[in-house]
N, C-alpha and C. Protein backbone atom coordinates (compact mmCIF):
# COMPACT_ATOMS: atom_id res chain seq x y z
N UNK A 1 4.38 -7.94 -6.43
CA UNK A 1 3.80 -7.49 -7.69
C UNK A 1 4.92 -7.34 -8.72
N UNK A 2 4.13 -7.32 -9.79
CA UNK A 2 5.60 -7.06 -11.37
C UNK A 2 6.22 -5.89 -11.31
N UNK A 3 5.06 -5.08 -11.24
CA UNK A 3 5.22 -3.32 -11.49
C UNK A 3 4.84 -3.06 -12.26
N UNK A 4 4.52 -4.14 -13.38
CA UNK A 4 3.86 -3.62 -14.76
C UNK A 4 2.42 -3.06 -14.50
N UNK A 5 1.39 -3.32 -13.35
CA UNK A 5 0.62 -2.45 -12.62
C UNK A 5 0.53 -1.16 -12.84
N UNK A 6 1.63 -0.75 -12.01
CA UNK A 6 1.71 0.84 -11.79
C UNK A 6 2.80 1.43 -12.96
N UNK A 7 2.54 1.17 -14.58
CA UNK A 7 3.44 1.94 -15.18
C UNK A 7 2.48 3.05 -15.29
N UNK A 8 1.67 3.28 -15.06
CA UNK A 8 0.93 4.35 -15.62
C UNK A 8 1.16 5.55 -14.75
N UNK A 9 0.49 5.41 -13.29
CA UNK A 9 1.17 6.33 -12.18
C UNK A 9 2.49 6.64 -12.21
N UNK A 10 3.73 5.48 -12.35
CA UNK A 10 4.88 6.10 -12.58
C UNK A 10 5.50 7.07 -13.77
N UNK A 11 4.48 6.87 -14.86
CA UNK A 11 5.24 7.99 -15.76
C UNK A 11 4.62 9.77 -15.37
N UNK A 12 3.48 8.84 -14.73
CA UNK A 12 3.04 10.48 -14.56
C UNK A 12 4.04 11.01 -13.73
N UNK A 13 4.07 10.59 -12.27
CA UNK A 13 5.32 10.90 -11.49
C UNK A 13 6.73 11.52 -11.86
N UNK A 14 6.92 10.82 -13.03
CA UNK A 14 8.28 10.52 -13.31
C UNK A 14 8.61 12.20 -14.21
N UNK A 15 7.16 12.89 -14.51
CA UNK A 15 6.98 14.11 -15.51
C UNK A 15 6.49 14.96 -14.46
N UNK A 16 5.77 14.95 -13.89
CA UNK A 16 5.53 15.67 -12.60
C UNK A 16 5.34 15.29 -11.43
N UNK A 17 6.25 15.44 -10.11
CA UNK A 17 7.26 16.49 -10.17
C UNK A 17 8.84 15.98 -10.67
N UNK A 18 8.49 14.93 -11.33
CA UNK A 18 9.80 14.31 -11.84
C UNK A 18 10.88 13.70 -10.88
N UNK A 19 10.00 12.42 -10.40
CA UNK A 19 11.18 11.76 -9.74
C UNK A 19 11.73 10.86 -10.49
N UNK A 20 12.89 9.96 -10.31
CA UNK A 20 13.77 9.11 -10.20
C UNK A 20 12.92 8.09 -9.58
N UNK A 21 12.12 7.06 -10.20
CA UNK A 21 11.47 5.83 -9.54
C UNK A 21 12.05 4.51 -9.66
N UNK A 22 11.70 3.83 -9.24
CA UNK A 22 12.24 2.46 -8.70
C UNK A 22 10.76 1.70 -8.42
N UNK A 23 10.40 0.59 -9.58
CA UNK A 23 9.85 -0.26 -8.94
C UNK A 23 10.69 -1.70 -7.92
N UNK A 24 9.64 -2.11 -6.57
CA UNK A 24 10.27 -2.83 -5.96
C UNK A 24 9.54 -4.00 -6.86
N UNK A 25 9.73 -5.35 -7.30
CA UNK A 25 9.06 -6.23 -7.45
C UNK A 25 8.72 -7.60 -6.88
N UNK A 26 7.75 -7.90 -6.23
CA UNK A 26 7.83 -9.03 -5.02
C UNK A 26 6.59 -9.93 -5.47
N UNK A 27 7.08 -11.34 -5.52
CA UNK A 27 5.67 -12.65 -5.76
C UNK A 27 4.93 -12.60 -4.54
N UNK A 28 3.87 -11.89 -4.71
CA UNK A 28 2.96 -12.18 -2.54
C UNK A 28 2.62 -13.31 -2.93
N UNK A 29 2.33 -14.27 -3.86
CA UNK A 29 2.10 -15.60 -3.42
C UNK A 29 3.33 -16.71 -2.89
N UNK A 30 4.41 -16.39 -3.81
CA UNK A 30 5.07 -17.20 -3.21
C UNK A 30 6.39 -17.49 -1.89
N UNK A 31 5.99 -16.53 -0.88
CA UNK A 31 7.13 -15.98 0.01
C UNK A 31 6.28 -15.47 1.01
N UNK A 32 7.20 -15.98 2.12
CA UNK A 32 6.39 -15.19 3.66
C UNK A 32 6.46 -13.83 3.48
N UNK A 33 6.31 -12.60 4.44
CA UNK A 33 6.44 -11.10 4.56
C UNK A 33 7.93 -11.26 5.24
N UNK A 34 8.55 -12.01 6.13
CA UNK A 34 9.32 -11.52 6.60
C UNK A 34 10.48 -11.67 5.32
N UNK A 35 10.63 -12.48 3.90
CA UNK A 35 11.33 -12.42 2.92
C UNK A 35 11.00 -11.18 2.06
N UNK A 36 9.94 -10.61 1.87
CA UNK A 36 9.26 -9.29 1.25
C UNK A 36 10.51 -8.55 1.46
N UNK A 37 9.80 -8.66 3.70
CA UNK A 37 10.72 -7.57 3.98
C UNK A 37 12.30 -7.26 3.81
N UNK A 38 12.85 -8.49 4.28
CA UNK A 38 14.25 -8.28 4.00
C UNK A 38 14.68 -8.35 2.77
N UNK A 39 13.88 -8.33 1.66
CA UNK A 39 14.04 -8.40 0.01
C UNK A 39 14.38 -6.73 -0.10
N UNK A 40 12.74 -5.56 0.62
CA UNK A 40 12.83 -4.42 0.18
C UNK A 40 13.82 -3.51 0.84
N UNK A 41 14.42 -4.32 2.18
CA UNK A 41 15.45 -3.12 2.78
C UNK A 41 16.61 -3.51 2.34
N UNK A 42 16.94 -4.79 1.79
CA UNK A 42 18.13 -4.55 0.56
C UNK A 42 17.66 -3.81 -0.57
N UNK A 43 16.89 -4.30 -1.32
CA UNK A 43 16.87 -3.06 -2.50
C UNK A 43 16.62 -1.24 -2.00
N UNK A 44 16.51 -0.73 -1.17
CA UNK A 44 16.58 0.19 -0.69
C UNK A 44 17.62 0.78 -0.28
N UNK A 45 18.89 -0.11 0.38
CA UNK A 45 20.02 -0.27 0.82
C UNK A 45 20.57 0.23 -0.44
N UNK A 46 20.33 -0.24 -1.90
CA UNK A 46 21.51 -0.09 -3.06
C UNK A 46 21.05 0.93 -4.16
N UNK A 47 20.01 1.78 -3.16
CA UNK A 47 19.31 2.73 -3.87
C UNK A 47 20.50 4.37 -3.60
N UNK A 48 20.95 5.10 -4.82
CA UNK A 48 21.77 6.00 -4.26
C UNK A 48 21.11 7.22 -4.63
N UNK A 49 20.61 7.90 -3.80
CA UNK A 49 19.52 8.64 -3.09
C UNK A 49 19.85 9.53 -1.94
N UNK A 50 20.00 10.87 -2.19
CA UNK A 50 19.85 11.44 -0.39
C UNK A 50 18.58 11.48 0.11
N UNK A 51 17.40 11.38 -0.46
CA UNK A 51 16.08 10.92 0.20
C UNK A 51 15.23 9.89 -0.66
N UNK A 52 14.69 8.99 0.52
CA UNK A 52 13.60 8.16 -0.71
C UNK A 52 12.23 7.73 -0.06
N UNK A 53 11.65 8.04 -0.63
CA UNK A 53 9.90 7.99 -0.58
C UNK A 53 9.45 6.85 -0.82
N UNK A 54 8.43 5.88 -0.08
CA UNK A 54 8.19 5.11 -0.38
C UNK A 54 6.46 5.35 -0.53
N UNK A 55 6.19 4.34 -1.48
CA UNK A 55 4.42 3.68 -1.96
C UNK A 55 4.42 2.41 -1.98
N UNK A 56 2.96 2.31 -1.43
CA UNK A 56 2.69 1.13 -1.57
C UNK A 56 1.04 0.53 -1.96
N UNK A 57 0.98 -0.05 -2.84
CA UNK A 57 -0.72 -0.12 -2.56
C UNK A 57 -0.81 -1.76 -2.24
N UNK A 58 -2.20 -1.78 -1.57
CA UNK A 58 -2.91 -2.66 -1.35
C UNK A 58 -1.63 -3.26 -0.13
N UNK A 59 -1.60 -4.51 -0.23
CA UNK A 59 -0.47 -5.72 0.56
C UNK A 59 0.28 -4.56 0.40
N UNK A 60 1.16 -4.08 -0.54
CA UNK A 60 2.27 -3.07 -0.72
C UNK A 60 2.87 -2.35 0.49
N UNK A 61 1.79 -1.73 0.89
CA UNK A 61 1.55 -0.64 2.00
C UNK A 61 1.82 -1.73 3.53
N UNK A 62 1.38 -3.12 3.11
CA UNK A 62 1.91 -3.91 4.92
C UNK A 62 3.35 -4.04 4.84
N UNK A 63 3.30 -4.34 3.28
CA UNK A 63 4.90 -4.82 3.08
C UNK A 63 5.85 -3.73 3.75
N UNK A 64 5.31 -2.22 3.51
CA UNK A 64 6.02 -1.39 3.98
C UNK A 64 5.92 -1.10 5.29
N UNK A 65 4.57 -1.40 6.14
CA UNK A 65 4.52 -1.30 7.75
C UNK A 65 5.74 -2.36 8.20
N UNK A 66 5.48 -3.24 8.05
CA UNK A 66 6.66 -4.59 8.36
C UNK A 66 8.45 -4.11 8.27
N UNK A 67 8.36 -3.28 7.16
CA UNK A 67 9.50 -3.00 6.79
C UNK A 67 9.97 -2.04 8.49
N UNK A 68 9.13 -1.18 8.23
CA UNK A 68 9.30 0.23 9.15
C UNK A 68 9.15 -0.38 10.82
N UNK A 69 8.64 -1.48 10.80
CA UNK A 69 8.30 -2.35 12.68
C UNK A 69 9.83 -2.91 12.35
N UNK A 70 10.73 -3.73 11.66
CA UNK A 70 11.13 -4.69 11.68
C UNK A 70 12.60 -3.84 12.04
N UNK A 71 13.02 -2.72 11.83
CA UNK A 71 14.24 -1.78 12.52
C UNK A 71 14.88 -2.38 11.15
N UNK A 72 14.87 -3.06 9.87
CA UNK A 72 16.24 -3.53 9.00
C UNK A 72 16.99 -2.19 8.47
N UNK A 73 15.99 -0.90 8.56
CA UNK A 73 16.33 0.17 7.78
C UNK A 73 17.54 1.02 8.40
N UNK A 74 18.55 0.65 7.69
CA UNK A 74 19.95 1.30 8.84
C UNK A 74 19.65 2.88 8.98
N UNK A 75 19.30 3.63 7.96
CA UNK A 75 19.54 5.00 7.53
C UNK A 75 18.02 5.71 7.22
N UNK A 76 17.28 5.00 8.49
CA UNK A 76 15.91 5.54 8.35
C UNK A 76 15.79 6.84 8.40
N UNK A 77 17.10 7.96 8.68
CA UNK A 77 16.69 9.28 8.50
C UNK A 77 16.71 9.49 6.77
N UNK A 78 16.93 8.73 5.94
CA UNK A 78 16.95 9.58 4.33
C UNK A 78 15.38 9.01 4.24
N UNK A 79 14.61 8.52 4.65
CA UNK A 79 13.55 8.17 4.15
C UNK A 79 12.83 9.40 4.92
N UNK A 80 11.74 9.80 3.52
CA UNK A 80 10.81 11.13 3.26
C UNK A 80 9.40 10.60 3.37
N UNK A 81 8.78 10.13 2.90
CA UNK A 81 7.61 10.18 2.97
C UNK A 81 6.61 9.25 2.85
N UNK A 82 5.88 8.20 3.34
CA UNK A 82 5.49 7.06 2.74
C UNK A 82 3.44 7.44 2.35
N UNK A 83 3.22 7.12 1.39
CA UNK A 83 2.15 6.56 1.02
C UNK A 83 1.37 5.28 0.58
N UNK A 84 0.09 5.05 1.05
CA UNK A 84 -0.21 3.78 1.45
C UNK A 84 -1.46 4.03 0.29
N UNK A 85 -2.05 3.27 -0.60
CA UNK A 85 -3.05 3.58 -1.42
C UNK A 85 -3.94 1.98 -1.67
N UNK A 86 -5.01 2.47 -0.86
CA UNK A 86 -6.40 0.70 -0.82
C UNK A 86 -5.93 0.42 0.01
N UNK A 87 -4.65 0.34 0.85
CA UNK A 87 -4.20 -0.58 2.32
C UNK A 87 -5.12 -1.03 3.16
N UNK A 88 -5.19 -2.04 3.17
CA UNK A 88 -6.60 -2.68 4.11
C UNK A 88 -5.35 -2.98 5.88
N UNK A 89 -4.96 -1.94 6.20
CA UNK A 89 -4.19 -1.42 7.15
C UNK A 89 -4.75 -1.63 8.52
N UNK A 90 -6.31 -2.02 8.56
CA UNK A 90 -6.69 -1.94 9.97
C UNK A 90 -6.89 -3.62 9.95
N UNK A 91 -7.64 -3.93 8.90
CA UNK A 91 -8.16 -5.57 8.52
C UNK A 91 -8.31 -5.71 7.52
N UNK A 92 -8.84 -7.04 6.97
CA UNK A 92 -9.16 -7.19 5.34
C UNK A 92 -10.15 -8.08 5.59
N UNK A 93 -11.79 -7.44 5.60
CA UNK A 93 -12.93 -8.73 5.18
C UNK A 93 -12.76 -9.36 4.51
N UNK A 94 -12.54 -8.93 3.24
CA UNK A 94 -12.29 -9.71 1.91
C UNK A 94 -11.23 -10.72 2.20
N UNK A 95 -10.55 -10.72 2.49
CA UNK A 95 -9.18 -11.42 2.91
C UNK A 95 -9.35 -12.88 3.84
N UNK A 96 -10.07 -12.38 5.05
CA UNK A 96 -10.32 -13.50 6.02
C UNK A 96 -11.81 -13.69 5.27
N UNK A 97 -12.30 -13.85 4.44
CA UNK A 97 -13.69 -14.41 4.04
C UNK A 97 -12.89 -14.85 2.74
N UNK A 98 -12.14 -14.63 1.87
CA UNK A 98 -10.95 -15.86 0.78
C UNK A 98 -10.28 -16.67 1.58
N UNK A 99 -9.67 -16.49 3.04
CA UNK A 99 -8.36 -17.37 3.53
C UNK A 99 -9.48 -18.46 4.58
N UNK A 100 -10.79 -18.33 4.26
CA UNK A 100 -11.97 -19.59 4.88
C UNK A 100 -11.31 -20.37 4.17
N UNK A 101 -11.38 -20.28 2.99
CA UNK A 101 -10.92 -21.67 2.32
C UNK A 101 -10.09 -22.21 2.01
N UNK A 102 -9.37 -23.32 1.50
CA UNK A 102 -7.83 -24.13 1.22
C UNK A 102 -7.54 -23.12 0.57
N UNK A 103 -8.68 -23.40 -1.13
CA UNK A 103 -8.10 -22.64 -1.96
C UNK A 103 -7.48 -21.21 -2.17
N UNK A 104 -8.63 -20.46 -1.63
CA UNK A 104 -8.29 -19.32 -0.73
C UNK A 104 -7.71 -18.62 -0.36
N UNK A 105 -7.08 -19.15 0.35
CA UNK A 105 -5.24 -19.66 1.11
C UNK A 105 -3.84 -19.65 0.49
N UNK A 106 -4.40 -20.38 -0.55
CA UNK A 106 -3.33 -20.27 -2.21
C UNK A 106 -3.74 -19.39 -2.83
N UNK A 107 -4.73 -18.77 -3.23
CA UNK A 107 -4.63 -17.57 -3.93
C UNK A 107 -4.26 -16.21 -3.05
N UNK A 108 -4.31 -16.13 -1.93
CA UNK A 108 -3.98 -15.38 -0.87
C UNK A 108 -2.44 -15.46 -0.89
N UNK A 109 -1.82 -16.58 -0.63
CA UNK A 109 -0.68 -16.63 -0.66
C UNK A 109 -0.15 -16.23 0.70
N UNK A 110 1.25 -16.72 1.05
CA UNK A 110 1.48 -16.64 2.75
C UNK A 110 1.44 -15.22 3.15
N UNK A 111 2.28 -14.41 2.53
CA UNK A 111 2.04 -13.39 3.04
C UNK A 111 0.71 -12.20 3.48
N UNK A 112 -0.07 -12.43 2.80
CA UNK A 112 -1.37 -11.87 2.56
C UNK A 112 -2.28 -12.77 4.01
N UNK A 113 -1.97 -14.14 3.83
CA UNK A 113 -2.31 -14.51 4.89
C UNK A 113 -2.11 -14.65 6.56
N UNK A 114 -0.77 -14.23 6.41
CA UNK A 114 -0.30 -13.76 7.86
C UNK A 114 -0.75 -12.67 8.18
N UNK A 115 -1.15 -11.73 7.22
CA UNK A 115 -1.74 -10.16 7.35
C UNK A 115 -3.04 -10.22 6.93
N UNK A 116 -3.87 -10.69 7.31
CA UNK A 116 -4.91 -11.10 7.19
C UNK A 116 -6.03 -12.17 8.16
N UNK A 117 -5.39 -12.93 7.86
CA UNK A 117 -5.99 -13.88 8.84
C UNK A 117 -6.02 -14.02 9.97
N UNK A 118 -4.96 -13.20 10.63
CA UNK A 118 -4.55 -12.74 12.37
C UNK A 118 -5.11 -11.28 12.50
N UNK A 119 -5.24 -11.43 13.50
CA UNK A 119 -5.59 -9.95 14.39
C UNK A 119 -4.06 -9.02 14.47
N UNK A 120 -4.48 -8.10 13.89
CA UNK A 120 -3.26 -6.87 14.06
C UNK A 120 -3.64 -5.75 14.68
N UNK A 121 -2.99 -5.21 15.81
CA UNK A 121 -3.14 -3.90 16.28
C UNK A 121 -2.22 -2.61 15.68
N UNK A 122 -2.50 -2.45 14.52
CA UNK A 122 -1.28 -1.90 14.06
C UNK A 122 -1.39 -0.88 13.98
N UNK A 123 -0.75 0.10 14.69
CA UNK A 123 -0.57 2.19 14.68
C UNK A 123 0.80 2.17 13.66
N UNK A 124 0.17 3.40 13.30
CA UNK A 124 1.69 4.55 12.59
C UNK A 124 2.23 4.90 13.68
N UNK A 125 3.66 4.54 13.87
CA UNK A 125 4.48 4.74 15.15
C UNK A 125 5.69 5.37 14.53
N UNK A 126 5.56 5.38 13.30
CA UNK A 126 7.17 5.52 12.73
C UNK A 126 7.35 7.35 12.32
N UNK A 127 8.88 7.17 12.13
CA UNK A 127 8.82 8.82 11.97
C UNK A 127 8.18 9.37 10.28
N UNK A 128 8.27 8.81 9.61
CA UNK A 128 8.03 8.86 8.57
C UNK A 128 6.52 9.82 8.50
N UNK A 129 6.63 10.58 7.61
CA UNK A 129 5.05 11.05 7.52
C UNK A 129 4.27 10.23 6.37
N UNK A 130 2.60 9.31 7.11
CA UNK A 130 2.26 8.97 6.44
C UNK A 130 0.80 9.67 6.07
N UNK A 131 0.60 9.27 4.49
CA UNK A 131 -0.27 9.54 3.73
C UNK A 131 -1.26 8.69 3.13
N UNK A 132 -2.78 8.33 3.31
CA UNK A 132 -3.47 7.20 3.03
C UNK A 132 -4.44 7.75 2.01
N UNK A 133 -4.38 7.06 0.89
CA UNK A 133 -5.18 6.93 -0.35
C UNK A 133 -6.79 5.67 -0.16
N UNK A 134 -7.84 5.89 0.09
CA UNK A 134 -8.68 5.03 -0.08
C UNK A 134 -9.71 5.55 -1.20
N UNK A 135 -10.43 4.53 -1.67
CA UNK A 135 -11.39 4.58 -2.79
C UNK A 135 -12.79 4.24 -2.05
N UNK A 136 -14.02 4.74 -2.86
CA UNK A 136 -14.84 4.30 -2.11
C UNK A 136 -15.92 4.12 -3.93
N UNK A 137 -15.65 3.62 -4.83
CA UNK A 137 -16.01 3.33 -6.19
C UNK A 137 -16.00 1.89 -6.21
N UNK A 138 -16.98 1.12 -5.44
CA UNK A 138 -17.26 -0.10 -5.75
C UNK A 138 -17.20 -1.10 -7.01
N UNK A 139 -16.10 -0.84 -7.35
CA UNK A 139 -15.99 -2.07 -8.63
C UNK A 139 -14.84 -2.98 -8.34
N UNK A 140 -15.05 -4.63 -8.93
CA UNK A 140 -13.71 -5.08 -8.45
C UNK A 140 -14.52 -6.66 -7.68
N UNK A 141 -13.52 -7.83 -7.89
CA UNK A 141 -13.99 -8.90 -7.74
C UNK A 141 -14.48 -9.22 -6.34
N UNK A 142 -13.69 -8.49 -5.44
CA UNK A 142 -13.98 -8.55 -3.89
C UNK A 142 -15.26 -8.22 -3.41
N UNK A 143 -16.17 -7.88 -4.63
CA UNK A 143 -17.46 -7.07 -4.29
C UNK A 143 -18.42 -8.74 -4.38
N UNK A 144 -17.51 -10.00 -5.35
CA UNK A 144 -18.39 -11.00 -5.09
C UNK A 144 -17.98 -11.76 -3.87
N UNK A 145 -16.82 -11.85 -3.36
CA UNK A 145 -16.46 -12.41 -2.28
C UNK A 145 -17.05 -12.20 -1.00
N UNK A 146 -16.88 -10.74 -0.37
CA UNK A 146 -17.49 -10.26 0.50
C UNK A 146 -17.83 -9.14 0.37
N UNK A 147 -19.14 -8.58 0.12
CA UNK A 147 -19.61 -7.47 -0.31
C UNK A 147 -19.77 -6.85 1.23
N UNK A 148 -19.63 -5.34 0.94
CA UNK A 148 -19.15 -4.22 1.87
C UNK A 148 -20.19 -3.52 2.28
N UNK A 149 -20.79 -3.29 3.34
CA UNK A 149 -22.09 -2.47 3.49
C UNK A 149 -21.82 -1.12 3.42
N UNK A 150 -20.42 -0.64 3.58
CA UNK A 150 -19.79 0.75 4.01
C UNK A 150 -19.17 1.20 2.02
N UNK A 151 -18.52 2.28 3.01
CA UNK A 151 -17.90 3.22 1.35
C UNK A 151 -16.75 1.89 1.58
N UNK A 152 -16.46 1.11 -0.27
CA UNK A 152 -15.54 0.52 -0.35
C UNK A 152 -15.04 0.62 -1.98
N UNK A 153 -13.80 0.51 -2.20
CA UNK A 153 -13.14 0.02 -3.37
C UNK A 153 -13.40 -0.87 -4.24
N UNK A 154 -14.80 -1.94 -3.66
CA UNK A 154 -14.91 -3.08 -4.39
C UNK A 154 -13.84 -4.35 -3.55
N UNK A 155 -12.73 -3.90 -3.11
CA UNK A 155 -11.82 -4.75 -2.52
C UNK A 155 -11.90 -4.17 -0.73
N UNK A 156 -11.34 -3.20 -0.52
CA UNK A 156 -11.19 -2.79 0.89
C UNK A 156 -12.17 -1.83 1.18
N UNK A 157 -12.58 -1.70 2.08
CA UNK A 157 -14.21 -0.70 3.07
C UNK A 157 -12.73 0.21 3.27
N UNK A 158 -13.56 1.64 3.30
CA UNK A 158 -13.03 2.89 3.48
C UNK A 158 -12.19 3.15 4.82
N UNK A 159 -13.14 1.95 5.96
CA UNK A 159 -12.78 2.01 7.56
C UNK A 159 -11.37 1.13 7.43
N UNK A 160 -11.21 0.12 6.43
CA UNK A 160 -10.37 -0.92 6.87
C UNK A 160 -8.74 -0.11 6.34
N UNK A 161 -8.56 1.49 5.78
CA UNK A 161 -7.62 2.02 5.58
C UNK A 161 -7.05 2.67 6.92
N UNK A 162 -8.29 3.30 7.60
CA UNK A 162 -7.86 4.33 8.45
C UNK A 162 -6.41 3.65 9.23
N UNK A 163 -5.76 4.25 9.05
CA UNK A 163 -4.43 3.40 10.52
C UNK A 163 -4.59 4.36 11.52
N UNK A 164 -4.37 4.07 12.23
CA UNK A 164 -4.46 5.05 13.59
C UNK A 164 -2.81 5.67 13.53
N UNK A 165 -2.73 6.54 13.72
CA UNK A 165 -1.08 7.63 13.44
C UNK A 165 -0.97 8.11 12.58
N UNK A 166 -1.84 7.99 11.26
CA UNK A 166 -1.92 8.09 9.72
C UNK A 166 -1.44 10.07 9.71
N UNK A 167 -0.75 10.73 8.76
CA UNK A 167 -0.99 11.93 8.84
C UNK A 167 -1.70 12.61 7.96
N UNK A 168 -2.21 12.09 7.15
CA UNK A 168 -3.73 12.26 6.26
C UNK A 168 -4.65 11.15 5.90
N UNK A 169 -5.93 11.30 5.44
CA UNK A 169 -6.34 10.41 5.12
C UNK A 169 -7.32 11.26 3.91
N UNK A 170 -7.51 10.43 2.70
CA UNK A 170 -8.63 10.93 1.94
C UNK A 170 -9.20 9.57 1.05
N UNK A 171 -10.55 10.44 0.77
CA UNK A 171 -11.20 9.18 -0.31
C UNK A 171 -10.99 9.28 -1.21
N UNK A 172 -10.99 8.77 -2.62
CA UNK A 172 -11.32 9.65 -3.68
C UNK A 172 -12.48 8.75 -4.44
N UNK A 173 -13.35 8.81 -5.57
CA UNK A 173 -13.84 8.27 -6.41
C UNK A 173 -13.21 7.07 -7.40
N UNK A 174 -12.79 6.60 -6.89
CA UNK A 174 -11.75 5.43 -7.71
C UNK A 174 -11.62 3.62 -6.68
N UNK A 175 -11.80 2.68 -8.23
CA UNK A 175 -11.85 1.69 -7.36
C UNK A 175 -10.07 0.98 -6.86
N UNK A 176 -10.42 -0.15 -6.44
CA UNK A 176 -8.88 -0.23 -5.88
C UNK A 176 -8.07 -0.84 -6.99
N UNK A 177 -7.62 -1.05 -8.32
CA UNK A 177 -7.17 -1.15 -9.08
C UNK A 177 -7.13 -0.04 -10.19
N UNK A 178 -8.17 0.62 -9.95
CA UNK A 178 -8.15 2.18 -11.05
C UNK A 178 -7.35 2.84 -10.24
N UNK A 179 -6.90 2.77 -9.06
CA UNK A 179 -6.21 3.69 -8.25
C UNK A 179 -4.74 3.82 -9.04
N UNK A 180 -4.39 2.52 -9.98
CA UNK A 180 -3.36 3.12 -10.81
C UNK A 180 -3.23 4.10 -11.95
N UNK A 181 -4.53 4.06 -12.36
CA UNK A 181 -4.64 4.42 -13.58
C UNK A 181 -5.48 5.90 -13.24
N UNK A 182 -5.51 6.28 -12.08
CA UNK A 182 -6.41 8.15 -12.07
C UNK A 182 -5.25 8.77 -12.17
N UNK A 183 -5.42 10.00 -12.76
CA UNK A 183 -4.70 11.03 -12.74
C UNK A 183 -4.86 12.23 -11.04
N UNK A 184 -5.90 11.92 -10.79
CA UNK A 184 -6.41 12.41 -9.59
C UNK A 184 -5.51 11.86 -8.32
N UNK A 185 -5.21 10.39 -8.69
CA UNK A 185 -4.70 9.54 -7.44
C UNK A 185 -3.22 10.26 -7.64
N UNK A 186 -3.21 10.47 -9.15
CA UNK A 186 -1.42 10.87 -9.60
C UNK A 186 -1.00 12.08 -8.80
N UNK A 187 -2.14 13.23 -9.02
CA UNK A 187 -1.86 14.22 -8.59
C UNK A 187 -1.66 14.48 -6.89
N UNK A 188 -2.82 13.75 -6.35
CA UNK A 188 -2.77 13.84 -4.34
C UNK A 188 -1.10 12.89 -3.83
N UNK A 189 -1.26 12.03 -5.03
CA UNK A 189 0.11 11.28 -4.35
C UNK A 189 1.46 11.93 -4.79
N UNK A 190 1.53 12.78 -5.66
CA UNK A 190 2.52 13.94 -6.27
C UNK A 190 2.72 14.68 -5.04
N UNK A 191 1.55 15.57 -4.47
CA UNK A 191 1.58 16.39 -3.33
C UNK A 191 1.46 16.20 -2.02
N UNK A 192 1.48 14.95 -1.38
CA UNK A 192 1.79 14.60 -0.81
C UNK A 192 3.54 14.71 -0.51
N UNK A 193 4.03 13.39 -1.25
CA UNK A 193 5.19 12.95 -1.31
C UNK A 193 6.12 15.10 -1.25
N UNK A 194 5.35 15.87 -2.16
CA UNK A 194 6.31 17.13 -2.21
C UNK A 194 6.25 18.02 -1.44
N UNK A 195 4.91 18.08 -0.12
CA UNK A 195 4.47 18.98 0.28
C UNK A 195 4.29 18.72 2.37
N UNK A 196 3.42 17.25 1.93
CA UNK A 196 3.17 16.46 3.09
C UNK A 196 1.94 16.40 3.20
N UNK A 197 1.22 16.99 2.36
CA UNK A 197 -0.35 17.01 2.27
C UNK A 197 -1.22 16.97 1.03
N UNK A 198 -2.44 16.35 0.76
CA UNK A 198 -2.76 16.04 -0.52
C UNK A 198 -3.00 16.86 -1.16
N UNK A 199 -3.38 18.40 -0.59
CA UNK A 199 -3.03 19.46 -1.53
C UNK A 199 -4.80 19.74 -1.72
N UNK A 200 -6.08 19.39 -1.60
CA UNK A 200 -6.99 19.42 -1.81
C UNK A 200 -7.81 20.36 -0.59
């Protein structure tokens, strides 16, 4: 992603409780995950920080499971807290019902499609305490692709967040692209990251 996304969440952040942010910026279309990954544990590497928190939404949040399976992180004790927000963390309907097709495939882009199109058994194993943001405000193009019988974002079903190891989980009223723009999402992911819990 650009980052130009999430300027909105970051200024809130950035005023309360006032961190020091860092967008990472990564093309998911044009690059496998395992380049993501070794992209974000160098930029992490040249981050000077005695602790650093990571987010991620949507793909964001695999980019960061991958990171945390793959051991690149030398100094995994300064890392504090990760949050995952829309992470389609268990599966992605939407995902393997776009990567049916060629085209699909290219708009998916490799990475999305390795995390997607395969079967993942994937637990929170890591030390890190994690925190999961899902929406269940159905708006959003994924609602024409593969529409969701369950609570969904419009993009990801409420079930396809849960990770198994997760150390919270909540819904809120927001679809998976407004998730940048709530003040609500601003605030649970504020208290989280300061507390370890969404505070609600």
């Amino acid at each position: 992603m650009t980052g130009r996304e999430s300027v909105f969440l970051r200024r809130r952040l950035a005023v309360d409780p006032g961190y020091d942010l860092h967008s990472f910026r990564y093309f998911s279309l044009g690059a496998p995950m395992a380049e993501h990954v070794g992209r974000l544990a160098a930029f992490l590497a040249q981050l000077d920080a005695p602790r650093v928190h990571l987010v991620g939404h949507s793909l964001g949040g695999l980019v960061i499971y991958r990171l945390m399976e793959s051991g690149l992180i030398a100094d995994a004790p300064r890392l504090g807290r990760v949050v995952f927000l829309g992470t389609p963390a268990v599966e992605s309907r939407t995902g393997r019902r776009l990567g049916s097709h060629a085209l699909g495939r290219r708009l998916l882009g490799h990475a999305a499609c390795s995390e997607f199109l395969a079967t993942h058994q994937r637990v929170w194993r890591f030390a890190p305490p994690l925190g999961i943001v899902a929406g269940d405000q159905p708006i959003g193009l994924g609602r024409l692709i593969s529409p969701h019988a369950t609570p969904n974002d419009g993009t990801v079903s409420v079930a396809e967040t849960r990770l198994p190891g997760a150390t919270e989980h909540i819904v809120l009223p927001v679809s998976h692209t407004g998730m940048w723009l709530s003040p609500r999402v601003a605030r649970v992911l504020a208290s989280f990251l300061e507390h370890g819990h969404f505070g609600l």
